[in-house]
C-alpha atoms as a PDB file:
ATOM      1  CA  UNK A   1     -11.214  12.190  20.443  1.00  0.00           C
ATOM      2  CA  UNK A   2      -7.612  12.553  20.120  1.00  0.00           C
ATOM      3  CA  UNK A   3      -5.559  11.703  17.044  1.00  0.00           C
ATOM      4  CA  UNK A   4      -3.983   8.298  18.690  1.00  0.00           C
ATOM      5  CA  UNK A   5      -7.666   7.411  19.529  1.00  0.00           C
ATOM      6  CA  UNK A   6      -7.856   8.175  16.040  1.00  0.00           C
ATOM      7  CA  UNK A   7      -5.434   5.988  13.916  1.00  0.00           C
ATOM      8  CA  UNK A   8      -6.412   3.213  16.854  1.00  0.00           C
ATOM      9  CA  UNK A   9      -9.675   3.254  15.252  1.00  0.00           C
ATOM     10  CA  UNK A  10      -8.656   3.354  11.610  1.00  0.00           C
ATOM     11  CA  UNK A  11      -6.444  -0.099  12.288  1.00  0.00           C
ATOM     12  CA  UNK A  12      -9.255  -1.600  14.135  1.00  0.00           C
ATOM     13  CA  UNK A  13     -11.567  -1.123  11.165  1.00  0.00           C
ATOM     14  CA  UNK A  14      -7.993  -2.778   9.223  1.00  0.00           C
ATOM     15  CA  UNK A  15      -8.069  -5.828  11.575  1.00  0.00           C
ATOM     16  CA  UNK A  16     -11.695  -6.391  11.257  1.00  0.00           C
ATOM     17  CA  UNK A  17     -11.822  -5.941   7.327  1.00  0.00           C
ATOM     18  CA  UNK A  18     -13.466  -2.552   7.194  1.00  0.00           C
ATOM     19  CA  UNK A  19     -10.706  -0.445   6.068  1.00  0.00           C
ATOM     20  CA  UNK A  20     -12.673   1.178   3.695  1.00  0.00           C
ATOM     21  CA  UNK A  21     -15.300   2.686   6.156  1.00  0.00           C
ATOM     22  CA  UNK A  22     -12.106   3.852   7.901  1.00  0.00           C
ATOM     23  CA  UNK A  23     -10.935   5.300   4.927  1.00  0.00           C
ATOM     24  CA  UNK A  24     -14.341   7.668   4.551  1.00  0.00           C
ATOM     25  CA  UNK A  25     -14.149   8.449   8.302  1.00  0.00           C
ATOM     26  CA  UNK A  26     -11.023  10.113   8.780  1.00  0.00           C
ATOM     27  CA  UNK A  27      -9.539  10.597   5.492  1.00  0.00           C
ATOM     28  CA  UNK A  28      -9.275  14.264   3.817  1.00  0.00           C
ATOM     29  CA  UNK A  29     -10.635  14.832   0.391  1.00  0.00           C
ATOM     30  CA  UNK A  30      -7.284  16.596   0.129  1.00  0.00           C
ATOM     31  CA  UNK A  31      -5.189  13.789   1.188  1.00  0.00           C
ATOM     32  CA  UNK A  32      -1.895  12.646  -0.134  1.00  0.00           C
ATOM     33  CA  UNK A  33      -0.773   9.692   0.386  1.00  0.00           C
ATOM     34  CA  UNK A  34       2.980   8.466  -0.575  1.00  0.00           C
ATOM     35  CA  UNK A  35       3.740   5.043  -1.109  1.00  0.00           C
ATOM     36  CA  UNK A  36       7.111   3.346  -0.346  1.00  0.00           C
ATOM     37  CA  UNK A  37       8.156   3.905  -3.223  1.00  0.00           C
ATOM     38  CA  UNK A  38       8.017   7.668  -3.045  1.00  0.00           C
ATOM     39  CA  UNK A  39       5.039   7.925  -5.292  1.00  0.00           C
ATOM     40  CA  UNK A  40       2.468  10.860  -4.526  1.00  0.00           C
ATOM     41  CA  UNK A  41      -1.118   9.837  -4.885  1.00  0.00           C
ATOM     42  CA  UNK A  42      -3.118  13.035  -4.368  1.00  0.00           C
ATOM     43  CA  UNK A  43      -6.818  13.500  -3.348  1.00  0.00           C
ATOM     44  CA  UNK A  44      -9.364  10.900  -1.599  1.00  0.00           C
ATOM     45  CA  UNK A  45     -10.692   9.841  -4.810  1.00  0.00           C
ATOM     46  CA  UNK A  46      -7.466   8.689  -6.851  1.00  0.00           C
ATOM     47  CA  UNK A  47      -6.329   6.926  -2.833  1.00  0.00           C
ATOM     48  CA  UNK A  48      -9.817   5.120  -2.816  1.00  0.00           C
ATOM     49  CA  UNK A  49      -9.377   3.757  -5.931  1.00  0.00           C
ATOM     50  CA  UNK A  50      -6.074   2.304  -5.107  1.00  0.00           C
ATOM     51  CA  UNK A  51      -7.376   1.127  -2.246  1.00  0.00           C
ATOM     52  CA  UNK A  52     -10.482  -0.544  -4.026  1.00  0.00           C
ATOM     53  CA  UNK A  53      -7.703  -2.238  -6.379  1.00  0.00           C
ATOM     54  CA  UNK A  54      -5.637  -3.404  -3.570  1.00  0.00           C
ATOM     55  CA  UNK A  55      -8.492  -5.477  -2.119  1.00  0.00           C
ATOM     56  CA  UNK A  56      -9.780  -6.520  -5.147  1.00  0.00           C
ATOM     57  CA  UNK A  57      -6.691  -8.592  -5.413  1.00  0.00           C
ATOM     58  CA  UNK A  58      -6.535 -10.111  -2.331  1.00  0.00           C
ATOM     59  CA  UNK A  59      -7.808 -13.888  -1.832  1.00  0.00           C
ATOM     60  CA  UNK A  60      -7.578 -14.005   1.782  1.00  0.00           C
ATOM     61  CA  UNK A  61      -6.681 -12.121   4.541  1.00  0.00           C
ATOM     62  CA  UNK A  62      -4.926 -14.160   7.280  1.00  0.00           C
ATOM     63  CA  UNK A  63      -4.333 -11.491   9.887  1.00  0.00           C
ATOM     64  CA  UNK A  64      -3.025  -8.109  11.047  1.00  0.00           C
ATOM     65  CA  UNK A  65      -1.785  -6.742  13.668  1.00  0.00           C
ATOM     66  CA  UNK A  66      -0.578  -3.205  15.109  1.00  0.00           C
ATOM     67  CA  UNK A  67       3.315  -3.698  16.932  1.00  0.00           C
ATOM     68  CA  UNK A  68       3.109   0.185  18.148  1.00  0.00           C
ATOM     69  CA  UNK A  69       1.129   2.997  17.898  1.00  0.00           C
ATOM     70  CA  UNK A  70       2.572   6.484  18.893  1.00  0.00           C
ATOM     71  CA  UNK A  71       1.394  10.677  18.429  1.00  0.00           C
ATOM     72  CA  UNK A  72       2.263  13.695  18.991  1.00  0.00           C
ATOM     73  CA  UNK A  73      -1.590  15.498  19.919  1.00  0.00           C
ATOM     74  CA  UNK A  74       0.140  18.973  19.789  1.00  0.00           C
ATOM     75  CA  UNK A  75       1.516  18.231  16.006  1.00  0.00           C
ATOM     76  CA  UNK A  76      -1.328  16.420  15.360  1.00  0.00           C
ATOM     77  CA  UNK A  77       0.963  13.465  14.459  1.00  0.00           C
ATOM     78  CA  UNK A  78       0.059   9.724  14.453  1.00  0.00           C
ATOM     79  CA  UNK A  79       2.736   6.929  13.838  1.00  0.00           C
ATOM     80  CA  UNK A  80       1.932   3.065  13.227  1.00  0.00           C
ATOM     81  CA  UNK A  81       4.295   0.013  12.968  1.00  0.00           C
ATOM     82  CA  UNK A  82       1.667  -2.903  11.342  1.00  0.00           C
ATOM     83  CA  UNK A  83       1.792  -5.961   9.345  1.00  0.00           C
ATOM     84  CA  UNK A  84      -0.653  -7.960   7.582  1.00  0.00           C
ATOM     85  CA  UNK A  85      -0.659 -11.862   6.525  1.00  0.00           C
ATOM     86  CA  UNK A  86      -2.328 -11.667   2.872  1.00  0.00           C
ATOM     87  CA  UNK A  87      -2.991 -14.066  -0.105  1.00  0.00           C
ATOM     88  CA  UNK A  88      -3.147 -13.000  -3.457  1.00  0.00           C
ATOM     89  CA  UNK A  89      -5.339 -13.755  -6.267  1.00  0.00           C
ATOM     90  CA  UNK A  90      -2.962 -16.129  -7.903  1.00  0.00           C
ATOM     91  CA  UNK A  91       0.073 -16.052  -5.531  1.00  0.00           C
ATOM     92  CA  UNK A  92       1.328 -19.294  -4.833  1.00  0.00           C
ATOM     93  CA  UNK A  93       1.197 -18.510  -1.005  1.00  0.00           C
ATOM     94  CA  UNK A  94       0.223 -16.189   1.744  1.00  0.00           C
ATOM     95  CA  UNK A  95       2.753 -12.533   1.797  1.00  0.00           C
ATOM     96  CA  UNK A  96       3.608 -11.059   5.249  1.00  0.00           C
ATOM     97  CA  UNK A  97       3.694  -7.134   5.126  1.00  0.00           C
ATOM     98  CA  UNK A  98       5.591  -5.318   7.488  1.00  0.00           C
ATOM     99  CA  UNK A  99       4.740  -1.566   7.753  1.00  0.00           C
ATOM    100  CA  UNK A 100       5.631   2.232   9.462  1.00  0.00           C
ATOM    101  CA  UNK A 101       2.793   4.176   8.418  1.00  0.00           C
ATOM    102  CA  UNK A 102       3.071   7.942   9.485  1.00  0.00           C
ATOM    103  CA  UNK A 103      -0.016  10.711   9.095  1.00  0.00           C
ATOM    104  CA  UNK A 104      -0.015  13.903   9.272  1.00  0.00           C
ATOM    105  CA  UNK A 105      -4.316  15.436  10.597  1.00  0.00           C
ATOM    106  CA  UNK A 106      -6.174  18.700  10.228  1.00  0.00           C
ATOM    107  CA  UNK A 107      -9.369  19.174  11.802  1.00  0.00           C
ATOM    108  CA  UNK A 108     -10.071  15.522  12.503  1.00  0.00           C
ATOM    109  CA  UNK A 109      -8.603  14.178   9.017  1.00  0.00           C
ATOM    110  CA  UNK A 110      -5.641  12.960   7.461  1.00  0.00           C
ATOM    111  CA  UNK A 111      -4.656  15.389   5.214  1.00  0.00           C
ATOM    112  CA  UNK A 112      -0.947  13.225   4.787  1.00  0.00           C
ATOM    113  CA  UNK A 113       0.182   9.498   5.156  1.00  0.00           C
ATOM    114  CA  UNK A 114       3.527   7.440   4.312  1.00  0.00           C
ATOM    115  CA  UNK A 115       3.865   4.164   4.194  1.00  0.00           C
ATOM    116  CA  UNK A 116       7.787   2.569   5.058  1.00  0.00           C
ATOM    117  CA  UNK A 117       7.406  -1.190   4.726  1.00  0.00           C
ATOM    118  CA  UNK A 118       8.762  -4.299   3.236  1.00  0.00           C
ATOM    119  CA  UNK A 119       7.091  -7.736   2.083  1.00  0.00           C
ATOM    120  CA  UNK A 120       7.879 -11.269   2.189  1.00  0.00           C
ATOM    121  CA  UNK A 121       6.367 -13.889   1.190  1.00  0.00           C
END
């Protein structure tokens, strides 16, 4: 399976609400994931607990959808332009979030991912 078939699968399992089984599929237990921020979070554990907190706050989730998907299978690169329609726990309305994610694999993982994005809502 290529790396595009890849990160196609990981933001099918996004769009049908089982990110998290994504997450345990193709995620390293070395990853690092960096926020848009900048913030480093390092290792599968520390991610999966931001994860877990991130949709423990969510109320609904209105939709998502994948604008572009590119890679490079040499590199074993994967880029994604997303967004996602989401209501909060508490927000007075739904929040659109519009997203580049880019990953960086190693023997079927992702060992590195980076989020670019802005919200609005």
């Amino acid at each position: 399976m290529s790396v595009k078939e890849k990160i196609t699968d990981v933001y099918n399992h996004i769009q049908n609400g089982t990110a998290l089984d994504a997450f345990e599929k193709y995620y390293a237990d070395d990853v690092v994931m960096v926020l848009e921020d900048g913030t480093e979070v390092e290792g599968k554990d520390a991610n999966r607990d931001r994860e877990n907190e991130f949709f423990a706050g969510v109320e609904s989730f209105n939709g998502a959808g994948v604008t572009a998907i590119t890679s490079n299978e040499e590199e074993e690169t994967t880029a994604v332009e997303s967004w996602m329609d989401i209501t909060f726990k508490g927000a007075d309305g739904p929040m659109k979030i519009e997203q580049v994610a880019t990953q960086q694999w190693k023997d079927g993982k992702i060992v590195r991912e980076r989020f670019y994005g802005t919200q609005q809502g």
